[in-house]
C-alpha atoms as a PDB file:
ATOM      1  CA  UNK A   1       0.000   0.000   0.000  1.00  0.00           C
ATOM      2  CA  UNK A   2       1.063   3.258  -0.596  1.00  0.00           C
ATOM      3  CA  UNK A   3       1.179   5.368   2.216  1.00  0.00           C
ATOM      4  CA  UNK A   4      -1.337   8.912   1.812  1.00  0.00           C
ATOM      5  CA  UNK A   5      -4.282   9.521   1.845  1.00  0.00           C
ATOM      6  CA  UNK A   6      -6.488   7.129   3.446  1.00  0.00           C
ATOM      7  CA  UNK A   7      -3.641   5.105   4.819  1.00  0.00           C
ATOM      8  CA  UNK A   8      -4.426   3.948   8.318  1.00  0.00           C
ATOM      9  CA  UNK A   9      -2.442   5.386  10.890  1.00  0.00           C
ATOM     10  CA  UNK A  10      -0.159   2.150  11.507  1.00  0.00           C
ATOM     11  CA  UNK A  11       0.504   2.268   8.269  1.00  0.00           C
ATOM     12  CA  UNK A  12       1.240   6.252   7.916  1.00  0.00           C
ATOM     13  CA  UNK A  13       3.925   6.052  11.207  1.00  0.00           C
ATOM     14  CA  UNK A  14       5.553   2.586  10.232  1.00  0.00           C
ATOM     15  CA  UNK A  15       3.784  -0.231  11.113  1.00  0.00           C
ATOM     16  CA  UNK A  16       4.520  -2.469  13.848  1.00  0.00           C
ATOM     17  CA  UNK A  17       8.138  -1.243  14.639  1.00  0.00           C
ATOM     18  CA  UNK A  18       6.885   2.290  15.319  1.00  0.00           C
ATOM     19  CA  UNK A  19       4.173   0.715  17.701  1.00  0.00           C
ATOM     20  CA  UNK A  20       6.807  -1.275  19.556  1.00  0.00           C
ATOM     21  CA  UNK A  21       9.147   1.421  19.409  1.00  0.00           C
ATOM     22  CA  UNK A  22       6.417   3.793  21.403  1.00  0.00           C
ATOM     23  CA  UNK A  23       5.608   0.292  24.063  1.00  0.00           C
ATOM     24  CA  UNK A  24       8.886   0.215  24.999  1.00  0.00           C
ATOM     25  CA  UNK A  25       9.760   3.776  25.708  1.00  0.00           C
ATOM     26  CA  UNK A  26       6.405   3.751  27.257  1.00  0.00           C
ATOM     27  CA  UNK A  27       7.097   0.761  29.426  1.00  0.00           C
ATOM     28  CA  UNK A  28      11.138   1.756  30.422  1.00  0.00           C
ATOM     29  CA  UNK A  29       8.923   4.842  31.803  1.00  0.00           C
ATOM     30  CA  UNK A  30       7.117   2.435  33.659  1.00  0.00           C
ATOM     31  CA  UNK A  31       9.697   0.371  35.474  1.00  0.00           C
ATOM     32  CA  UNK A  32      10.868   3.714  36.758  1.00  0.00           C
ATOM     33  CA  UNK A  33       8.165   5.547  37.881  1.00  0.00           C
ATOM     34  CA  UNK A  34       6.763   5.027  41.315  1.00  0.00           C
ATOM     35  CA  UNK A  35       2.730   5.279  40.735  1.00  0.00           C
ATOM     36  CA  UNK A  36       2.489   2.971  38.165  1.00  0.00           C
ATOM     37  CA  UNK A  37       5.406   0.645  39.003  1.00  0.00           C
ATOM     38  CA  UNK A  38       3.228  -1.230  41.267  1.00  0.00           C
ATOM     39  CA  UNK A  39       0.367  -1.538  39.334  1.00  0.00           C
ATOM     40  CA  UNK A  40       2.505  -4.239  37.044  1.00  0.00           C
ATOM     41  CA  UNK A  41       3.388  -7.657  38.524  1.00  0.00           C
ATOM     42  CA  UNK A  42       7.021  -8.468  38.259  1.00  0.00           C
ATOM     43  CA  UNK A  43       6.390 -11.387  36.015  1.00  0.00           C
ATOM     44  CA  UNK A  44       3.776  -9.740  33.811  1.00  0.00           C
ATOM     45  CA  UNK A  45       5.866  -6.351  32.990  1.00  0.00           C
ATOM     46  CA  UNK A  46       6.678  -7.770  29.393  1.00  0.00           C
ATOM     47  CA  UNK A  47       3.693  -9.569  28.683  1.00  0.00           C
ATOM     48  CA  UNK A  48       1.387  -5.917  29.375  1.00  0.00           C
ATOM     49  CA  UNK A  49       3.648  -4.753  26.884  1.00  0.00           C
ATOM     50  CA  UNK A  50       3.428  -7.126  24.530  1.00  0.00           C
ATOM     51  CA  UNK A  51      -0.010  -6.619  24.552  1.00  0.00           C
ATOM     52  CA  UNK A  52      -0.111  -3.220  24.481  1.00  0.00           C
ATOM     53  CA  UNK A  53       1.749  -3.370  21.664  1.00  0.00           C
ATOM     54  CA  UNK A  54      -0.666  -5.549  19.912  1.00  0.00           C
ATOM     55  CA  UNK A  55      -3.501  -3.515  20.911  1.00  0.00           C
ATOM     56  CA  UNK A  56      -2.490  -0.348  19.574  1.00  0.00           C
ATOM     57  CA  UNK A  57      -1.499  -2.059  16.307  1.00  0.00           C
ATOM     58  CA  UNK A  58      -4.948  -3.756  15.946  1.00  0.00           C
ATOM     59  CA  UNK A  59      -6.881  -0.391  16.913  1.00  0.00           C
ATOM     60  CA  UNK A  60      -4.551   1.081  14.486  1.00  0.00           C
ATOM     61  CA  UNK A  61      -5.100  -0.660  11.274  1.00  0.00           C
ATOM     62  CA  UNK A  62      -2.554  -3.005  11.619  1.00  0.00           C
ATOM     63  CA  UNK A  63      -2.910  -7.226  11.923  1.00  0.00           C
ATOM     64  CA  UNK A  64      -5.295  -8.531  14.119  1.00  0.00           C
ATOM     65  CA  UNK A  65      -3.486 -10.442  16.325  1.00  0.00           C
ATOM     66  CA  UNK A  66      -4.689  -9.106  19.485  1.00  0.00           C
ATOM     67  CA  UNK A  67      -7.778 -10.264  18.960  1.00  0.00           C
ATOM     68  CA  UNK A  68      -6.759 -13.782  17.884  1.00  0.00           C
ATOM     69  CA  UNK A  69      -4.912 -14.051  20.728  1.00  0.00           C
ATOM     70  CA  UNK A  70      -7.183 -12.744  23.558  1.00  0.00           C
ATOM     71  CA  UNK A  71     -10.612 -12.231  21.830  1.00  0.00           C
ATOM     72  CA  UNK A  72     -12.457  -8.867  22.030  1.00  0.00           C
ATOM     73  CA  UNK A  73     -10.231  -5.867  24.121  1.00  0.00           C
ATOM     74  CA  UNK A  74     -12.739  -5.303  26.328  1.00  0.00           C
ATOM     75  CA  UNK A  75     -10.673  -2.827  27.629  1.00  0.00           C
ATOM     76  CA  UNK A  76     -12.725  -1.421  30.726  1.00  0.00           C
ATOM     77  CA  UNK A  77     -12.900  -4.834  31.947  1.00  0.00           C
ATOM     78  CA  UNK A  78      -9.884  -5.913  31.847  1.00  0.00           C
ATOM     79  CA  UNK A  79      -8.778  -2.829  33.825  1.00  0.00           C
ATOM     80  CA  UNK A  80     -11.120  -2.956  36.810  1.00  0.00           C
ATOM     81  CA  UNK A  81      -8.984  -5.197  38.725  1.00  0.00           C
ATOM     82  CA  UNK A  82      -6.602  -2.317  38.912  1.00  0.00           C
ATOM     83  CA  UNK A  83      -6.719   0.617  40.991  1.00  0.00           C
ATOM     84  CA  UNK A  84      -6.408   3.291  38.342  1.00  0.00           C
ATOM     85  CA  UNK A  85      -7.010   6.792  40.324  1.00  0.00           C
ATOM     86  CA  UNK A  86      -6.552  10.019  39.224  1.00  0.00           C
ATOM     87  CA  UNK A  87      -2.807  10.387  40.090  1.00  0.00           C
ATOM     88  CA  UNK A  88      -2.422   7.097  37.985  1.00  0.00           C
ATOM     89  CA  UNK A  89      -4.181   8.241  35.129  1.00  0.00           C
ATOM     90  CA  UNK A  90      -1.978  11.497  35.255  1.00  0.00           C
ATOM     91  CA  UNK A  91       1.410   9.043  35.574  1.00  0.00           C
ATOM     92  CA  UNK A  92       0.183   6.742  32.651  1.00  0.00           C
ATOM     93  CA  UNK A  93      -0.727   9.892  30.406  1.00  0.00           C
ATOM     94  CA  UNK A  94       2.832  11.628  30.876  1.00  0.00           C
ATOM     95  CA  UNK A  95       5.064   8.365  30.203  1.00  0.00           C
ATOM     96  CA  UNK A  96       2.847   7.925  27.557  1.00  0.00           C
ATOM     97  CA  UNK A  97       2.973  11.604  26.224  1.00  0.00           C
ATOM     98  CA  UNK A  98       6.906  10.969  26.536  1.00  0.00           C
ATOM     99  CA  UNK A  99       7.017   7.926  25.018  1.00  0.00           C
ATOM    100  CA  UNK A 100       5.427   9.491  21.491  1.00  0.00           C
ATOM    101  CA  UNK A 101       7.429  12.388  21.906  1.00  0.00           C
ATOM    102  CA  UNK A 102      10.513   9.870  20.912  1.00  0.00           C
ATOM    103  CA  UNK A 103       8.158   8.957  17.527  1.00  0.00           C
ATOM    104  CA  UNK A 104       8.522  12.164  15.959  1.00  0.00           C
ATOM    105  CA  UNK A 105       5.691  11.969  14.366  1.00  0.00           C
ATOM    106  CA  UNK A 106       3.840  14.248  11.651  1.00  0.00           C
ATOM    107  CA  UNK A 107       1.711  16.729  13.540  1.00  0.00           C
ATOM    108  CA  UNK A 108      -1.559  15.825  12.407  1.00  0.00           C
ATOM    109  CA  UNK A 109      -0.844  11.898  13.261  1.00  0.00           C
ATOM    110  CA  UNK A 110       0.893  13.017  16.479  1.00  0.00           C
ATOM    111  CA  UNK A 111      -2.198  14.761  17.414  1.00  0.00           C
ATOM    112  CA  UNK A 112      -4.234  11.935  16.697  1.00  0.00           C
ATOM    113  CA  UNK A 113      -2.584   9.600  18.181  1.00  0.00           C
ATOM    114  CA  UNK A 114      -2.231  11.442  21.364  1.00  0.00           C
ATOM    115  CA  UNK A 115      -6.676  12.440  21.290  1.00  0.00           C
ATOM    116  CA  UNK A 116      -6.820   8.792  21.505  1.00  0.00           C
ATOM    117  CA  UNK A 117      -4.611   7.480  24.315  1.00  0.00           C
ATOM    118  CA  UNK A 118      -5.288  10.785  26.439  1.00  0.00           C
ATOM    119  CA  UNK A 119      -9.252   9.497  25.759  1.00  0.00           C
ATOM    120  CA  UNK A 120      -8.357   5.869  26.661  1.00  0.00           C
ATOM    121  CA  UNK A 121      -6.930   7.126  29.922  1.00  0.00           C
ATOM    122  CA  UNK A 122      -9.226   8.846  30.981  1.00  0.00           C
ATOM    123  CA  UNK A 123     -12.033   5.857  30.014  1.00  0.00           C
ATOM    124  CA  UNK A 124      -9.995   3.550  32.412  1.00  0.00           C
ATOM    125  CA  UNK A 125      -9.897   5.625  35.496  1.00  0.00           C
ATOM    126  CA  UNK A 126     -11.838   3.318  37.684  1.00  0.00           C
ATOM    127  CA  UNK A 127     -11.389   5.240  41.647  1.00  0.00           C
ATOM    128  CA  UNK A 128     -12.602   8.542  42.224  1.00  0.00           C
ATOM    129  CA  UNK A 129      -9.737   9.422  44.532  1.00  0.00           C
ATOM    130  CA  UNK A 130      -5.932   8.221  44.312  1.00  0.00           C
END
């Protein structure tokens, strides 16, 4: 496919390797930062980012496989075992913010990109109060 107008956005930033690119400085952020360290088990810090990874790539425009692999996202679901507060929310949306920062991404697919993860935060706050 060429890559223009009415490309998907996985397609217009790279593909995959951009979307992995953006998970892992998104997840380094992660293992560093104190609020949402502890939200990750240990064991499970590279799984979430694998599937992260394959989420955003599905939402994208990209290969299915997140959905092959674990069904429908169901996103708010599988959240509510965490305790995602507002001070969370904030954490997740600056390491994120940082992470596609280090894309360098056209403006307009920067700005899209960004609409839709600051909305997906905000759709998985699940506590009132930190």
């Amino acid at each position: 496919m060429t890559v223009g107008e009415g490309a998907t956005l996985y397609d217009r930033i790279g593909g995959a390797d951009t979307f992995h690119d953006l998970v892992a400085q998104f997840y380094a952020r992660v293992a560093v930062d104190p609020v949402l360290r502890p939200l990750y088990p240990e064991e499970d810090l590279r799984g979430a980012g694998e599937r992260l990874a394959l989420f955003l790539i599905q939402y994208w425009g990209g290969p299915s496989t997140y959905s092959e692999q674990r069904g429908h996202p169901r996103l708010r679901i599988r959240h509510v075992p965490f305790h995602i507060g507002p001070e969370a929310r904030d954490h997740w949306i600056a390491a994120m913010m940082a992470a596609v920062d280090g894309l360098e991404l056209d403006a307009d697919d920067d700005a899209e990109l960004r609409s839709y993860l600051v909305t997906a935060a905000m759709s998985l706050q699940n506590q009132a109060e930190n």
